[in-house]
Protein backbone atom coordinates (compact mmCIF):
# COMPACT_ATOMS: atom_id res chain seq x y z
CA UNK A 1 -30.83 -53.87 -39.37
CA UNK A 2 -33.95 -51.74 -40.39
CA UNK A 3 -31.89 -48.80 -41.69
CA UNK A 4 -34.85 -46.40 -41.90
CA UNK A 5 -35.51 -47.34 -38.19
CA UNK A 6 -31.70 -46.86 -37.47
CA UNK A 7 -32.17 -43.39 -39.73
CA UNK A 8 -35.11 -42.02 -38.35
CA UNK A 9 -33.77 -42.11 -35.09
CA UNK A 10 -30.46 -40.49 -35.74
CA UNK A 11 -32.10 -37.93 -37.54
CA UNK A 12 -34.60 -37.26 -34.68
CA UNK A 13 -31.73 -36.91 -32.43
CA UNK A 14 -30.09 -34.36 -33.78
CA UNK A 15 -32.55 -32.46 -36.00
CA UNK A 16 -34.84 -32.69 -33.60
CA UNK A 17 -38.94 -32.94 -33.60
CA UNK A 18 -39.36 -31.44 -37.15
CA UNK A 19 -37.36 -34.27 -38.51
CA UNK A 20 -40.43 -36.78 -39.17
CA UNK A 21 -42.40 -34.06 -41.03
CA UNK A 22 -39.03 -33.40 -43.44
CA UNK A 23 -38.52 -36.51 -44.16
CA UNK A 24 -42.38 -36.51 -45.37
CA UNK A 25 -42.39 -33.89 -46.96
CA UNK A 26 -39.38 -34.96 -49.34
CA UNK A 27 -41.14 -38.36 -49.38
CA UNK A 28 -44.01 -36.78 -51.02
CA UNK A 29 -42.25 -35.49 -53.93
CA UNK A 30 -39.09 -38.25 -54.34
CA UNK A 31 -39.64 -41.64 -52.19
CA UNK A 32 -36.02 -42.48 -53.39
CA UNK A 33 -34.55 -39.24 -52.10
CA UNK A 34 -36.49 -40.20 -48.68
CA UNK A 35 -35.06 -43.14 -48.46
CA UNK A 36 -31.80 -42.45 -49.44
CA UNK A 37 -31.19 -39.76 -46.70
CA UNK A 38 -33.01 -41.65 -43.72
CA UNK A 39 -31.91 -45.21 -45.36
CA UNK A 40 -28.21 -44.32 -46.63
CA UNK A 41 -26.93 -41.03 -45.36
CA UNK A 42 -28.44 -41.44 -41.42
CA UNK A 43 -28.94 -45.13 -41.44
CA UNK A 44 -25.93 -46.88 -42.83
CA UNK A 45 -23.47 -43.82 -42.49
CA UNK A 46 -24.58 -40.88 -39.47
CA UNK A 47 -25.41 -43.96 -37.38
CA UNK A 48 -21.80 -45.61 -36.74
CA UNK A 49 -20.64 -44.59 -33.39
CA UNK A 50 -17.08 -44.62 -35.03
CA UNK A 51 -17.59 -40.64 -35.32
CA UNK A 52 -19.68 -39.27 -32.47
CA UNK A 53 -22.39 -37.34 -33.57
CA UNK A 54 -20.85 -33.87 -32.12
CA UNK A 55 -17.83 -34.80 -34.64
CA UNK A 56 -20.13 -35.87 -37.31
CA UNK A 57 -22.46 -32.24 -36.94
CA UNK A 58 -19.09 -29.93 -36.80
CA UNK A 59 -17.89 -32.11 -40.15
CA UNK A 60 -21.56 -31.40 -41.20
CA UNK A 61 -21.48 -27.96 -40.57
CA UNK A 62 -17.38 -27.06 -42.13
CA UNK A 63 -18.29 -28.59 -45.41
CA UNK A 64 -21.64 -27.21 -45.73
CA UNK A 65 -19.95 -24.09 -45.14
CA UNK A 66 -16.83 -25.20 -47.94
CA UNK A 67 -18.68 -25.94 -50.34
CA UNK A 68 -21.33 -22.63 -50.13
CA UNK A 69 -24.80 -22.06 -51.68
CA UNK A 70 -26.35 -24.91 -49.49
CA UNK A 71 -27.43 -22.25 -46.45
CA UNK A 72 -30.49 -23.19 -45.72
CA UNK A 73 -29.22 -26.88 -45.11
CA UNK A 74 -26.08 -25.51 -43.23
CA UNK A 75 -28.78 -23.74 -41.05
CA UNK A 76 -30.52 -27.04 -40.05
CA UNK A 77 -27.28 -28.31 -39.53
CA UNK A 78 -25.55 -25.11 -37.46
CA UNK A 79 -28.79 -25.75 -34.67
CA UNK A 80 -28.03 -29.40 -34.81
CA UNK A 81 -24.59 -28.95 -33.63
CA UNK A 82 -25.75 -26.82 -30.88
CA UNK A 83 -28.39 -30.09 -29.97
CA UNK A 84 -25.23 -31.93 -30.36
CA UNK A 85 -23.25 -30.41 -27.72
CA UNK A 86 -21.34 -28.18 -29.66
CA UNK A 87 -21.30 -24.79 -27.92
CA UNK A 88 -21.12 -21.15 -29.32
CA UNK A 89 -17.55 -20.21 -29.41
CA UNK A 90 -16.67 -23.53 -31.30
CA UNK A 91 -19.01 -22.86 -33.81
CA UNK A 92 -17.26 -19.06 -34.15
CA UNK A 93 -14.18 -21.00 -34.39
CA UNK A 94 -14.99 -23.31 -36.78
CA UNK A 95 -15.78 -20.33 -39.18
CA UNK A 96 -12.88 -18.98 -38.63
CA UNK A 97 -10.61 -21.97 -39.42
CA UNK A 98 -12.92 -22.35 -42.20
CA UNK A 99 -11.59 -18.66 -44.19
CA UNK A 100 -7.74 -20.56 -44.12
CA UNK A 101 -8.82 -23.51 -46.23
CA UNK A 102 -12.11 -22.48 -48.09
CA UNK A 103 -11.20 -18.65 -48.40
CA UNK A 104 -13.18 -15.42 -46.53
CA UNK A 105 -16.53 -15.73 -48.33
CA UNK A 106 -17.18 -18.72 -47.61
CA UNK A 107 -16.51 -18.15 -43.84
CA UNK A 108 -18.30 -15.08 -43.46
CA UNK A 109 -21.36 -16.93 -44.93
CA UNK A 110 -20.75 -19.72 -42.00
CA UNK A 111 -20.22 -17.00 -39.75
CA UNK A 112 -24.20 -14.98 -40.83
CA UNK A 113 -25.56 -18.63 -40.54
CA UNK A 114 -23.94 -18.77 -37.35
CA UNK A 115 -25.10 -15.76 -36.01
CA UNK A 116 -28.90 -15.66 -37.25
CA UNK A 117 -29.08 -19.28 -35.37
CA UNK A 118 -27.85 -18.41 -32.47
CA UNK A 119 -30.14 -15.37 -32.49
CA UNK A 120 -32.92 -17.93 -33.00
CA UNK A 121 -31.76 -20.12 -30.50
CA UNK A 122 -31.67 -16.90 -27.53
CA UNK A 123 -27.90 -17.18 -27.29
CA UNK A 124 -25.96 -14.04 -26.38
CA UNK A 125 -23.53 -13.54 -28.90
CA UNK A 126 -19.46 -13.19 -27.63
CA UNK A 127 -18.36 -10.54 -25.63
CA UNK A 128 -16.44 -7.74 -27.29
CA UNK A 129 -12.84 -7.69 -26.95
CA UNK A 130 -9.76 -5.21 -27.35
CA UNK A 131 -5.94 -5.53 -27.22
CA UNK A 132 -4.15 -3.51 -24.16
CA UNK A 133 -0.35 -2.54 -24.17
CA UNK A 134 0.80 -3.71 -20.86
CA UNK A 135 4.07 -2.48 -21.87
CA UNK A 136 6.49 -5.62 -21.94
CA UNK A 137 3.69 -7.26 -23.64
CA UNK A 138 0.11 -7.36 -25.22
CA UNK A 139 -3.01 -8.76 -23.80
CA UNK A 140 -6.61 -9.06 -24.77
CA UNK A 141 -9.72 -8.00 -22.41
CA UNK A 142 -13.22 -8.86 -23.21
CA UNK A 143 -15.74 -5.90 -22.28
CA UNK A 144 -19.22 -5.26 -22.04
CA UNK A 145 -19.00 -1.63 -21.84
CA UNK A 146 -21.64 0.29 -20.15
CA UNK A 147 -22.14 2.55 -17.29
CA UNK A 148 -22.25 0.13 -14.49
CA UNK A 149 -19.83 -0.24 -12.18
CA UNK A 150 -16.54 -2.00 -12.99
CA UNK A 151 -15.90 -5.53 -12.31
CA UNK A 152 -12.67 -6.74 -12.93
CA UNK A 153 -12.33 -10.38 -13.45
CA UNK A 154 -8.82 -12.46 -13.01
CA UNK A 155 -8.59 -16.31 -14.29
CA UNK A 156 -7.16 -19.36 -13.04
CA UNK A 157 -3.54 -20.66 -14.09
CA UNK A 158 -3.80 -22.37 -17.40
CA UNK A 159 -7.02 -21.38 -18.48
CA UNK A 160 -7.44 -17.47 -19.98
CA UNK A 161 -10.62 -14.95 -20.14
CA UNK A 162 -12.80 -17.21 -21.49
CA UNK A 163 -12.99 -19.17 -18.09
CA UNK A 164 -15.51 -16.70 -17.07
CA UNK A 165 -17.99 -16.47 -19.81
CA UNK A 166 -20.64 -18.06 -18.24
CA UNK A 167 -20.24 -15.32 -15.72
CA UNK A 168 -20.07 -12.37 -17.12
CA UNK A 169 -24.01 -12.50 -18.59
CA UNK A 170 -25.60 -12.33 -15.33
CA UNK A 171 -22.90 -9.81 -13.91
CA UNK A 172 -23.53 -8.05 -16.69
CA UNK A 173 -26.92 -6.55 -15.98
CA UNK A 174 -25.92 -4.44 -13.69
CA UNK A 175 -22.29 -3.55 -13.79
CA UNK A 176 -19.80 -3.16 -17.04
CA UNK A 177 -17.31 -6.85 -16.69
CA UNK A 178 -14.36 -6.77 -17.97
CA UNK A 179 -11.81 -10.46 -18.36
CA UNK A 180 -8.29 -10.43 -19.51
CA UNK A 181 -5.76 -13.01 -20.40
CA UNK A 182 -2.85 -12.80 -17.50
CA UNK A 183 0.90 -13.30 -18.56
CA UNK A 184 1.81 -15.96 -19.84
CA UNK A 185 -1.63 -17.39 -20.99
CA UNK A 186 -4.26 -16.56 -23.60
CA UNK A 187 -3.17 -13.73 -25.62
CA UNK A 188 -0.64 -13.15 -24.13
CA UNK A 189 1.32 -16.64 -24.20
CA UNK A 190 4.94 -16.62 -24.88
CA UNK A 191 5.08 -12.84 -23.03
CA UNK A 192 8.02 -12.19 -20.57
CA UNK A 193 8.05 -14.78 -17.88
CA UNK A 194 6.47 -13.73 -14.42
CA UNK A 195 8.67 -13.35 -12.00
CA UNK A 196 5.71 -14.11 -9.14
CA UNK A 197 2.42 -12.34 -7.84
CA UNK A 198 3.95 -8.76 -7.80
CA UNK A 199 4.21 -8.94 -11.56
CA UNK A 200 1.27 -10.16 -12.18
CA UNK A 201 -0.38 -7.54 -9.65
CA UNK A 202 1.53 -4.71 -11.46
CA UNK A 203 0.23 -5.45 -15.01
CA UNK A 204 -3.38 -5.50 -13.29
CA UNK A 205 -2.48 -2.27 -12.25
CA UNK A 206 -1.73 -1.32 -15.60
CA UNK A 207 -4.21 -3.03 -17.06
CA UNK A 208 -6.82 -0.49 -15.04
CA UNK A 209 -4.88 2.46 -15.95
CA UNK A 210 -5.02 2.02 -19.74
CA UNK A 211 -8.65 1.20 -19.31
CA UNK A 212 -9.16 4.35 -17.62
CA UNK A 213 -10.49 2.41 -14.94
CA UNK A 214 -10.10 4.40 -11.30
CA UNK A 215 -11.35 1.88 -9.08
CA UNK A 216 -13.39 -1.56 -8.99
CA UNK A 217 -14.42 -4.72 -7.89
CA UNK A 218 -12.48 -7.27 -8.32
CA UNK A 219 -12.84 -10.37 -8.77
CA UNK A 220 -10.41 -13.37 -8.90
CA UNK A 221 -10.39 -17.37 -9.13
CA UNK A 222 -6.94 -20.03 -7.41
CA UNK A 223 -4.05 -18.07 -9.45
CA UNK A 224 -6.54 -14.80 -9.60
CA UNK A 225 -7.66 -14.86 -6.84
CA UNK A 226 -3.83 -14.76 -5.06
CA UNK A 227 -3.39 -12.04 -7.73
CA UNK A 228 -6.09 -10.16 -6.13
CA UNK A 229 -5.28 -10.68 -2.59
CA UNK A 230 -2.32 -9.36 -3.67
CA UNK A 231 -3.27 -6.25 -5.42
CA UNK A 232 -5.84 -5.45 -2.99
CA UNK A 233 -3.17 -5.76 -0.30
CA UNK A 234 -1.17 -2.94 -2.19
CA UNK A 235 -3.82 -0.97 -3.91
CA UNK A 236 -6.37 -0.96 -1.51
CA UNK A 237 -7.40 2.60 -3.62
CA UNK A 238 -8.05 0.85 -6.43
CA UNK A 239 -10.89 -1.42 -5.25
CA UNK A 240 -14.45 -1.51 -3.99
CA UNK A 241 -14.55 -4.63 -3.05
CA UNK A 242 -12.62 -7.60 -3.44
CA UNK A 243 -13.43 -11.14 -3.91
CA UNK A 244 -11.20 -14.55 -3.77
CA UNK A 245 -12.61 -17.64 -4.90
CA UNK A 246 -10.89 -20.90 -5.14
CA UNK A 247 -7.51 -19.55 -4.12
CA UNK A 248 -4.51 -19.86 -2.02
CA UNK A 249 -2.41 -17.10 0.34
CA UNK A 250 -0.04 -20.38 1.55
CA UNK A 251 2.45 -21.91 -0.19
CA UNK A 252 2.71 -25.43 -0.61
CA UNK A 253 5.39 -27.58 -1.88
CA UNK A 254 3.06 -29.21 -4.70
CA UNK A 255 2.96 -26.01 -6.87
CA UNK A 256 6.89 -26.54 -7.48
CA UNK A 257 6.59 -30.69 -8.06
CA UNK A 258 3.60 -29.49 -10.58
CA UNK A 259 6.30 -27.28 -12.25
CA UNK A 260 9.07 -29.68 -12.16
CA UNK A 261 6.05 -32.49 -13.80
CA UNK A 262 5.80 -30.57 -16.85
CA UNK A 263 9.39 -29.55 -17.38
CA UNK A 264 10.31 -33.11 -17.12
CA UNK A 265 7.01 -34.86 -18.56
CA UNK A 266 5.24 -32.26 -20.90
CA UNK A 267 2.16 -31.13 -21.10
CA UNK A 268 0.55 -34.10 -22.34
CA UNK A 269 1.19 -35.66 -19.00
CA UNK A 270 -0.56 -32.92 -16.89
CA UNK A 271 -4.06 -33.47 -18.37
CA UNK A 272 -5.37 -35.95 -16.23
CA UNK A 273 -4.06 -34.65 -12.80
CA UNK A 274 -4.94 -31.14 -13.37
CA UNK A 275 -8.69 -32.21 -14.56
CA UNK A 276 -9.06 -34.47 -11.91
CA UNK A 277 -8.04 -31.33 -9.67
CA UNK A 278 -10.49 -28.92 -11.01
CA UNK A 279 -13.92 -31.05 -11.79
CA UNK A 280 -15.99 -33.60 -10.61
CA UNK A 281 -16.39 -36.26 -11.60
CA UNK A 282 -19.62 -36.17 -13.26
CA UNK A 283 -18.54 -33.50 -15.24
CA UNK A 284 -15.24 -35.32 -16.30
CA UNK A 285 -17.42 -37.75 -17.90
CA UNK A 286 -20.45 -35.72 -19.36
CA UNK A 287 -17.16 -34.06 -21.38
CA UNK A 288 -19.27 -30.82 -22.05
CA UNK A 289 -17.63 -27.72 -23.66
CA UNK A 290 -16.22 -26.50 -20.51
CA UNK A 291 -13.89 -29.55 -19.90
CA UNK A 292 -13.25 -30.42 -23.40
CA UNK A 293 -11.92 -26.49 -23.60
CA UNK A 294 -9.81 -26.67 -20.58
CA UNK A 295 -8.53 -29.91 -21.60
CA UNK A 296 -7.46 -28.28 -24.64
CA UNK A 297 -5.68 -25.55 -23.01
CA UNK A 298 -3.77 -27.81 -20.63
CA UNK A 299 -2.27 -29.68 -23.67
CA UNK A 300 -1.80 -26.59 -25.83
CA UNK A 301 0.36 -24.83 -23.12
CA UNK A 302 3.72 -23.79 -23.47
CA UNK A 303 5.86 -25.38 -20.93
CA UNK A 304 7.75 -22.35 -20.06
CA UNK A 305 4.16 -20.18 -19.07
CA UNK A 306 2.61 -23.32 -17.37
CA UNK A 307 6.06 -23.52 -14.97
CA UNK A 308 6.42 -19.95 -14.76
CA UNK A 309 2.58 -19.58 -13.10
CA UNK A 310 3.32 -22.54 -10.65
CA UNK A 311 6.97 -21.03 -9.48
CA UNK A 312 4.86 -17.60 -8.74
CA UNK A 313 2.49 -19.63 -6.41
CA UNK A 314 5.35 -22.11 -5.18
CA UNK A 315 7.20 -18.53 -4.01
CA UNK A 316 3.96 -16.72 -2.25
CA UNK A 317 4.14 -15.59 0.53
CA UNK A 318 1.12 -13.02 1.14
CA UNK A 319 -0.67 -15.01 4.42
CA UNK A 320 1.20 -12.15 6.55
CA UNK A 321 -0.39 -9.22 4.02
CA UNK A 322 -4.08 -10.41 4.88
CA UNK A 323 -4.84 -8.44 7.54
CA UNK A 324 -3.25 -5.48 6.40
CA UNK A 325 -6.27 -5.75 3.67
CA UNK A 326 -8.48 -2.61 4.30
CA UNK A 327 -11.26 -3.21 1.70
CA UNK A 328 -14.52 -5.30 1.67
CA UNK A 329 -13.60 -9.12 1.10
CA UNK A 330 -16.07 -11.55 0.01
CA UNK A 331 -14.47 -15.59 -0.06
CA UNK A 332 -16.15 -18.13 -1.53
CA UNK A 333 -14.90 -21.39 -1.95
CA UNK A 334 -16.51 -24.95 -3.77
CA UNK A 335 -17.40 -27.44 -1.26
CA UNK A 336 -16.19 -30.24 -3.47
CA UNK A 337 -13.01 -28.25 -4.08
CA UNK A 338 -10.06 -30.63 -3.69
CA UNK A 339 -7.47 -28.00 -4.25
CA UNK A 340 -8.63 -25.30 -2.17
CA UNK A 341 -11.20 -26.76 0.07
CA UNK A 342 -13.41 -24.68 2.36
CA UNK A 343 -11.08 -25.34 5.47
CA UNK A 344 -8.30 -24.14 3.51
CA UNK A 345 -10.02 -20.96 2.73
CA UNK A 346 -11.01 -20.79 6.26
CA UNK A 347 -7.91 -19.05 6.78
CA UNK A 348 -8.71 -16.18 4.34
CA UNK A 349 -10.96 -14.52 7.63
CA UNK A 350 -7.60 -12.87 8.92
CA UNK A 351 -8.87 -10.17 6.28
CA UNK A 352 -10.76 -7.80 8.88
CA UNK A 353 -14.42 -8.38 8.18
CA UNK A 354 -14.61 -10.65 5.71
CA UNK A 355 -17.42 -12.47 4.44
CA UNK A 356 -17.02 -16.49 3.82
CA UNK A 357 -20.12 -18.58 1.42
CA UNK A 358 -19.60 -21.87 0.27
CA UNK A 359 -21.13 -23.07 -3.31
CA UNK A 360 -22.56 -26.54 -3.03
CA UNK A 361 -21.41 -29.54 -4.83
CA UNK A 362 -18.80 -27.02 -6.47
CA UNK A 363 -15.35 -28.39 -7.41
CA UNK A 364 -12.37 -26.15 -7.89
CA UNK A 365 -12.82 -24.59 -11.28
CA UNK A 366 -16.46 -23.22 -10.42
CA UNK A 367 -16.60 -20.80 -12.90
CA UNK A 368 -16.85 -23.84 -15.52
CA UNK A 369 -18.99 -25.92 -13.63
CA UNK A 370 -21.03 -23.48 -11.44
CA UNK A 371 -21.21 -19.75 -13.25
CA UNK A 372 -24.47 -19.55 -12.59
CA UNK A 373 -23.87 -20.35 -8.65
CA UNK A 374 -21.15 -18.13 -8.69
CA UNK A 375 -22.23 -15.34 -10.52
CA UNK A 376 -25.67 -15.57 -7.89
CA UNK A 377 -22.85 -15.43 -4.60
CA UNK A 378 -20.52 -12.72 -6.40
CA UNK A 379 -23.38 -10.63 -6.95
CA UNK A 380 -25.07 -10.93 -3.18
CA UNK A 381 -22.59 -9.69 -1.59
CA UNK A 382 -21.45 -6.40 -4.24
CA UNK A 383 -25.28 -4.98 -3.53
C-alpha cells in the first residue's frame, strides 16, 4: 500500500480542495511532519473503514475540543465534519456533551468554533426555544419571533419539534413558526399519559393561550395532523387555515397491534418497521441526519409515551367531525406514502372546500425527506 496515496486521498475527502496545498506547505518547513500526517495519521490510521469517517471527524472534533488551545485545527476539523455528513445540531450536541466530561470552558470554546463555522459555511444557526407550562406538564416550543403571521406546527408520533426544522427556514420569511414537543415526546417525555386526541387538542389550545397567540395557521403531520383536524373541528376560532399532511381521521386496527409490539417487544424491535414506514428506501440507505435522528428517537422512547400515542390514534374517531370543519383546509399527502397514501387522504375532501396536492416521490415522514417540497406546497396555498 502507498500510504501517502492512501493519505492524500483521505485527507482530500474530508478536508477538502485546500488539503494538497497544506500538506505542502508543512512539507516545506518539516518533510517528516508531512509525511507523518498524510503517511501515518491519514494513511495507516484515518483510512481503515473500521471507523467511518463521520465517526472518525466527530472523535476528531470532541478531543480537539478536550484537550483546548488547538482551535484553529478544531476549525479545519468542525467544517470537515459538516463534509462528513455530520449536520448542525449534532455538532451543538457534541459541545454540549463535551462541558460533562471536559468541563464548561472547554465546551463553550467548541461551541464559538462551532458557531463561527457554521457562519462561514451559510448555515442558519438553531431556532430559539422557550419552556411553556401546559399545566399538568412542561413543554418546549422553538420560535422565530417576528411580526408575521403565526404558524403553528404539530409533529408526528415519536419524533418531537425538531422534525420540522428543515421547514421552518423557508416558512420563516414571511410568517413567525412556532414547533413544540406534544405529550409524551420531546420535552415533554414521561408527562401524564394522553388519554387520546382531545388531550392532545386541549394542550394545543393551551399552548396558544400562553403564547398569547389569538389565532393561526396550523399546521400538522400523521399524529399532528389528526391533532389538528381535531382542534380545528372544535376551535374553528382559533385558526386561519388549517393544513393535514400525512395523517389519518380513520381508525385502523394496526395502531393498537403497533402498541401491543412495543409493550411486548420494546423499542428496539420497532426500529425497522417504523423506518421502513416513514422513508424510502433510498433514504434508508444514504443514512443522512434525518434518519439516523429518527432512528434514534424510536429506540430512545419510553414505552409507556410510544403506546400511549398509538392507543389515541387506535381510539379516533373524528371521520364524522370533517365536515363540520368551517375553516380553509389544505391536504397534502406523499405519493410514496405507505402509511397514509394519497387514496387514503382522498377521504379528507368531506372538509367543505378543501384543497388536495400531492408531493412527488414523498414517503410518509416528508418533513425529513421533503422540507423543502413541503414547505413550497404549505406556503402556496396560505398566500
Amino acid at each position: 500500500m502507498n500510504r501517502q496515496v492512501v493519505g492524500n486521498h483521505e485527507i482530500a475527502a474530508v478536508v477538502g480542495d485546500g488539503s494538497r496545498a497544506t500538506i505542502a506547505s508543512i512539507g516545506r518547513l518539516s518533510p517528516t511532519l508531512a509525511d507523518a500526517l498524510s503517511g501515518h495519521a491519514f494513511g495507516d490510521v484515518f483510512s481503515r473503514a473500521v471507523l467511518g469517517r463521520r465517526e472518525r471527524e466527530l472523535a476528531t472534533v470532541a478531543a480537539l475540543g478536550a484537550i483546548g488551545g488547538a482551535e484553529p485545527q478544531l476549525a479545519v476539523h468542525v467544517a470537515a465534519a459538516l463534509r462528513c455528513g455530520v449536520d448542525r445540531d449534532e455538532l451543538v450536541a457534541l459541545a454540549e456533551h463535551l462541558t460533562v466530561y471536559a468541563g464548561f470552558p472547554r465546551g463553550l470554546n467548541l461551541l464559538n468554533v462551532i458557531d463561527r463555522t457554521l457562519g462561514q459555511a451559510g448555515i442558519e444557526p438553531p431556532t430559539p426555544s422557550r419552556i411553556v407550562d401546559l399545566g399538568d406538564h412542561e413543554t418546549e416550543a422553538t420560535d422565530t419571533g417576528g411580526d408575521g403571521v403565526p404558524i403553528v406546527l404539530v409533529h408526528a408520533l415519536g419524533l418531537d419539534r425538531r422534525m420540522w426544522q428543515g421547514v421552518v427556514g423557508p416558512l420563516a420569511a414571511r410568517h413567525r413558526v412556532i414547533a413544540y414537543d406534544l405529550r409524551g415526546h420531546g420535552r415533554a417525555a414521561a408527562a401524564p399519559a394522553t388519554t387520546g386526541l382531545d388531550m392532545f387538542s386541549n394542550d394545543l389550545r393551551l399552548l396558544l393561550d400562553r403564547l398569547g397567540l389569538a389565532k393561526v395557521h396550523l399546521v400538522g403531520l400523521s399524529l399532528g395532523g389528526s391533532i389538528a383536524t381535531r382542534f380545528a373541528a372544535a376551535w374553528a376560532d382559533r385558526l386561519r387555515s388549517l393544513t393535514i399532511v400525512a395523517a389519518t381521521a380513520w381508525a385502523n386496527p394496526a395502531f393498537e397491534a403497533r402498541a401491543v409490539a412495543a409493550e411486548t417487544d420494546g423499542m428496539a424491535a420497532q426500529i425497522v418497521p417504523t423506518l421502513t414506514r416513514w422513508f424510502t428506501p433510498a433514504a434508508l440507505a444514504e443514512d443522512g441526519p434525518a434518519v439516523r435522528w429518527a432512528r434514534e428517537k424510536v429506540r430512545r422512547a419510553i414505552v409507556s409515551d410510544w403506546v400511549a400515542s398509538w392507543r389515541a390514534l387506535a381510539s379516533i374517531s373524528i371521520e364524522t367531525l370533517l365536515p363540520s370543519i368551517n375553516v380553509p383546509t389544505h391536504v397534502i399527502a406523499g405519493e410514496k406514502d405507505a402509511s397514509t397514501p394519497p387514496s387514503l387522504m382522498q377521504g379528507f375532501a368531506a372538509i367543505p372546500g378543501a384543497t388536495f396536492d400531492v408531493i412527488e416521490d414523498a414517503p410518509h415522514m416528508v418533513a425529513l425527506e421533503k422540507p423543502a417540497e413541503l414547505a413550497a406546497a404549505i406556503v402556496s396555498r396560505l398566500a
